[in-house]
N, C-alpha and C. Protein backbone atom coordinates (compact mmCIF):
# COMPACT_ATOMS: atom_id res chain seq x y z
N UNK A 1 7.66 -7.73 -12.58
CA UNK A 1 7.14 -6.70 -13.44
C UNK A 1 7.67 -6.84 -14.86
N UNK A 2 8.06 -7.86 -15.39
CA UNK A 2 8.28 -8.56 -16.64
C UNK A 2 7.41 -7.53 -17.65
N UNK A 3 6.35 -7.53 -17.42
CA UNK A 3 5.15 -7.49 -18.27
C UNK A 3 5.14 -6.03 -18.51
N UNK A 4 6.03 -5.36 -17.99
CA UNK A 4 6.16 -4.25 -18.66
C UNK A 4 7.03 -3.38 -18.86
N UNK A 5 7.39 -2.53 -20.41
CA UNK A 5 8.42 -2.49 -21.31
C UNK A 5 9.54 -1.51 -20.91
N UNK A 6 8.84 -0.47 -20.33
CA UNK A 6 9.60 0.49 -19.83
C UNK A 6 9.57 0.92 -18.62
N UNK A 7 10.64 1.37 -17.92
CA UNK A 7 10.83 2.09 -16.57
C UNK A 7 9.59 2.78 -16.12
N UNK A 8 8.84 3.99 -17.43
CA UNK A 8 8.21 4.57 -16.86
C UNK A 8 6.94 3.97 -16.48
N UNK A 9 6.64 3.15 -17.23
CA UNK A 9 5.80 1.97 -17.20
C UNK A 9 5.43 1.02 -15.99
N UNK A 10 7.30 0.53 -15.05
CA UNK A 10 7.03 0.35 -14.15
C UNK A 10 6.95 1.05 -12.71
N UNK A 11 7.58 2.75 -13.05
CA UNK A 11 7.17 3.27 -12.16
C UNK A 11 5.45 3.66 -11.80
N UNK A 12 4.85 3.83 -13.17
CA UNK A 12 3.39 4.13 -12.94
C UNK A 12 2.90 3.26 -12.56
N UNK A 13 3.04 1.69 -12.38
CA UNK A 13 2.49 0.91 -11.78
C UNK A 13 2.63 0.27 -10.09
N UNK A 14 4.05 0.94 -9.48
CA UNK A 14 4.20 0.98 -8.43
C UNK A 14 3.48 2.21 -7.96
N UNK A 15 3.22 3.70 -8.25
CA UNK A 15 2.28 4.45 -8.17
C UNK A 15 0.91 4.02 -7.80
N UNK A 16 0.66 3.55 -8.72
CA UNK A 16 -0.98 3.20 -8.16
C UNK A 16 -0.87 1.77 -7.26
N UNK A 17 0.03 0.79 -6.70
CA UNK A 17 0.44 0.22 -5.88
C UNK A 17 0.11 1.09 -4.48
N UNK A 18 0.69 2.01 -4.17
CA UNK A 18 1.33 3.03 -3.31
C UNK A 18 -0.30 3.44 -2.56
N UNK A 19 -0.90 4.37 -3.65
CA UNK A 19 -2.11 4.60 -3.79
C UNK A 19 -3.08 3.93 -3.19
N UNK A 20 -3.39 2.12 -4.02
CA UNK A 20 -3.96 0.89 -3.00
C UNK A 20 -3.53 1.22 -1.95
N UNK A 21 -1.84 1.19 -1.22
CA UNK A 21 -2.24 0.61 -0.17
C UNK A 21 -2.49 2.20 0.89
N UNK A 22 -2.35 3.70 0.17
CA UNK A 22 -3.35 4.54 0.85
C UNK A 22 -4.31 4.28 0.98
N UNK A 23 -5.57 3.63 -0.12
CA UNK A 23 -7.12 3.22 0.27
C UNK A 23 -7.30 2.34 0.98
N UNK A 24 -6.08 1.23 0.91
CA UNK A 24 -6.47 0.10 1.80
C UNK A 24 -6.89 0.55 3.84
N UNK A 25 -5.80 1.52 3.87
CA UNK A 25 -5.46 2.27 4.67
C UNK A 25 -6.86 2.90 5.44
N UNK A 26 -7.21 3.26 4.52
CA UNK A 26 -8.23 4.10 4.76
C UNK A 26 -9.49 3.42 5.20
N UNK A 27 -9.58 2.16 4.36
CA UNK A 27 -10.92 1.40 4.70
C UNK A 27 -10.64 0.81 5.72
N UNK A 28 -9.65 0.43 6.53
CA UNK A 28 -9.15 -0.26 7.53
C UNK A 28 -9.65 0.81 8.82
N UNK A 29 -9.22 1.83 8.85
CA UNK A 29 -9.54 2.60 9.42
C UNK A 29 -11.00 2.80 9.46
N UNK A 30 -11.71 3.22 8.32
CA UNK A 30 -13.23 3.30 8.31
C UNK A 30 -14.22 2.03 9.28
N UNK A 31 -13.45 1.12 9.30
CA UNK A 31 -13.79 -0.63 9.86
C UNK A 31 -13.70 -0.57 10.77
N UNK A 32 -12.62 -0.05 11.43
CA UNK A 32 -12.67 -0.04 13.20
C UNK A 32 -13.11 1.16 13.67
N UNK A 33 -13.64 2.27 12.94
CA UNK A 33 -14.21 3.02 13.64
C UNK A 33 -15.60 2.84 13.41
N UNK A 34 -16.10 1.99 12.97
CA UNK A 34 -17.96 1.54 12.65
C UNK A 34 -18.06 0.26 13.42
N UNK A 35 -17.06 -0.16 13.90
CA UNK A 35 -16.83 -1.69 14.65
C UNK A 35 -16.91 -2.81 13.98
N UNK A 36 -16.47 -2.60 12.87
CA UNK A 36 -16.26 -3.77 11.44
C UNK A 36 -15.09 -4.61 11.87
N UNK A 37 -14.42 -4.04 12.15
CA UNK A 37 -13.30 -4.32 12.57
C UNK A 37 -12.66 -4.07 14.05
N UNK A 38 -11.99 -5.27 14.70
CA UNK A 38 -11.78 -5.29 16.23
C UNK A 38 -10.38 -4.33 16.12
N UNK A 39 -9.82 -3.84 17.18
CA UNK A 39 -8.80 -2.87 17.54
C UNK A 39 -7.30 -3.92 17.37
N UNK A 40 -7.39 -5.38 17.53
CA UNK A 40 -6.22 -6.15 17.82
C UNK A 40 -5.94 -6.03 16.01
N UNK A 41 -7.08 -6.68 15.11
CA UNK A 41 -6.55 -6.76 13.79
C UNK A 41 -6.37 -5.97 13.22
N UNK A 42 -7.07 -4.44 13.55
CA UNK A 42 -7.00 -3.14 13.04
C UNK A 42 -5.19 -2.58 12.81
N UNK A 43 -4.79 -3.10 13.73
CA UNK A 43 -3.37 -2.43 14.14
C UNK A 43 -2.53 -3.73 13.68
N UNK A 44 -2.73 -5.25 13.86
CA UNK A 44 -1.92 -5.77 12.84
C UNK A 44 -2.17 -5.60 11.24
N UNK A 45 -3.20 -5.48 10.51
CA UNK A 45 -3.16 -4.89 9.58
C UNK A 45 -2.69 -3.55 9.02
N UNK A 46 -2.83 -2.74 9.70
CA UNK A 46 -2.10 -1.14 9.82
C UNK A 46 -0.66 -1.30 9.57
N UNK A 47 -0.29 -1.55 10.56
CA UNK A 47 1.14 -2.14 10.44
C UNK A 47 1.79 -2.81 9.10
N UNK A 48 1.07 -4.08 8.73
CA UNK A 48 1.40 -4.84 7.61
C UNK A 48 1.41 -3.75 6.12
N UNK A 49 0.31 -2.94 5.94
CA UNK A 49 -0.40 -2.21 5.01
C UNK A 49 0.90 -1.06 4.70
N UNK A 50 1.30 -0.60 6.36
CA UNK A 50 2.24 0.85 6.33
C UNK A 50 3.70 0.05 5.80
N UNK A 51 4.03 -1.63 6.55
CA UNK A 51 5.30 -1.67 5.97
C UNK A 51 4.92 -2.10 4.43
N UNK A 52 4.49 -2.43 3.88
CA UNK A 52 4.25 -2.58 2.50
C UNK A 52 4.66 -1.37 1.79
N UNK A 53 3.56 -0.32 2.23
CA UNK A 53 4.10 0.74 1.51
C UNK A 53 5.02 1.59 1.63
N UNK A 54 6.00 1.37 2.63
CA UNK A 54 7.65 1.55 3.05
C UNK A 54 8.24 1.35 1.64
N UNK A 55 8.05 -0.34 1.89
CA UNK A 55 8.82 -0.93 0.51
C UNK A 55 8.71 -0.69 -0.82
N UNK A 56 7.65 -0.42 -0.96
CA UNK A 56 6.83 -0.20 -2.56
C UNK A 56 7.39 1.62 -2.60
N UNK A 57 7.40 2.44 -1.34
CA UNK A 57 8.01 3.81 -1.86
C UNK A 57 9.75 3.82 -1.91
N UNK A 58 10.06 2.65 -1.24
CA UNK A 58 11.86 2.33 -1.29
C UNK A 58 12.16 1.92 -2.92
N UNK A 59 10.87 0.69 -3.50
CA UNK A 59 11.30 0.53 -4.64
C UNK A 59 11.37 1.29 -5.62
N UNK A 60 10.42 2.33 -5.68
CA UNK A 60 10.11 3.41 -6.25
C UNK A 60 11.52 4.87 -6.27
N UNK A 61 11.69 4.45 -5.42
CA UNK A 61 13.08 5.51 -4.93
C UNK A 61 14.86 4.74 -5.81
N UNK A 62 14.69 3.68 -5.41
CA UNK A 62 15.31 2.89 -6.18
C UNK A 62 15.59 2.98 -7.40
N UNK A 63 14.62 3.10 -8.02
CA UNK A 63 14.44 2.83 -9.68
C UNK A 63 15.23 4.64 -10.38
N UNK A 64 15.31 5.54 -9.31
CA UNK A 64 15.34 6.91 -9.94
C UNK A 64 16.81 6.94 -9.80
């Protein structure tokens, strides 16, 4: 996060990080309940998506 100047700067950009991976969340979900998506990748993606945004709200916690 070089690319940007100030703290608050990089907290607003882990924010909308956070955010993605709520929508990501969401469309994942929307996918396996229309059958876009099978139940095995639904839940390894879920998984991957929720620990992401573990980390991204740890880094966020971090910074304060």
């Amino acid at each position: 996060m070089a690319a940007f100047e100030t703290k608050a700067q990089k907290e607003h950009k882990i924010r909308i990080a956070i955010g993605e991976a709520n929508e990501t969340e969401f469309w994942l979900d929307f996918c396996s309940k229309t059958g876009v998506l099978d139940t095995t990748k639904h839940q390894i993606y879920s998984e991957k998506i929720i620990e992401t945004r573990k980390m991204l709200i740890g880094l966020l916690k971090s910074m304060k």
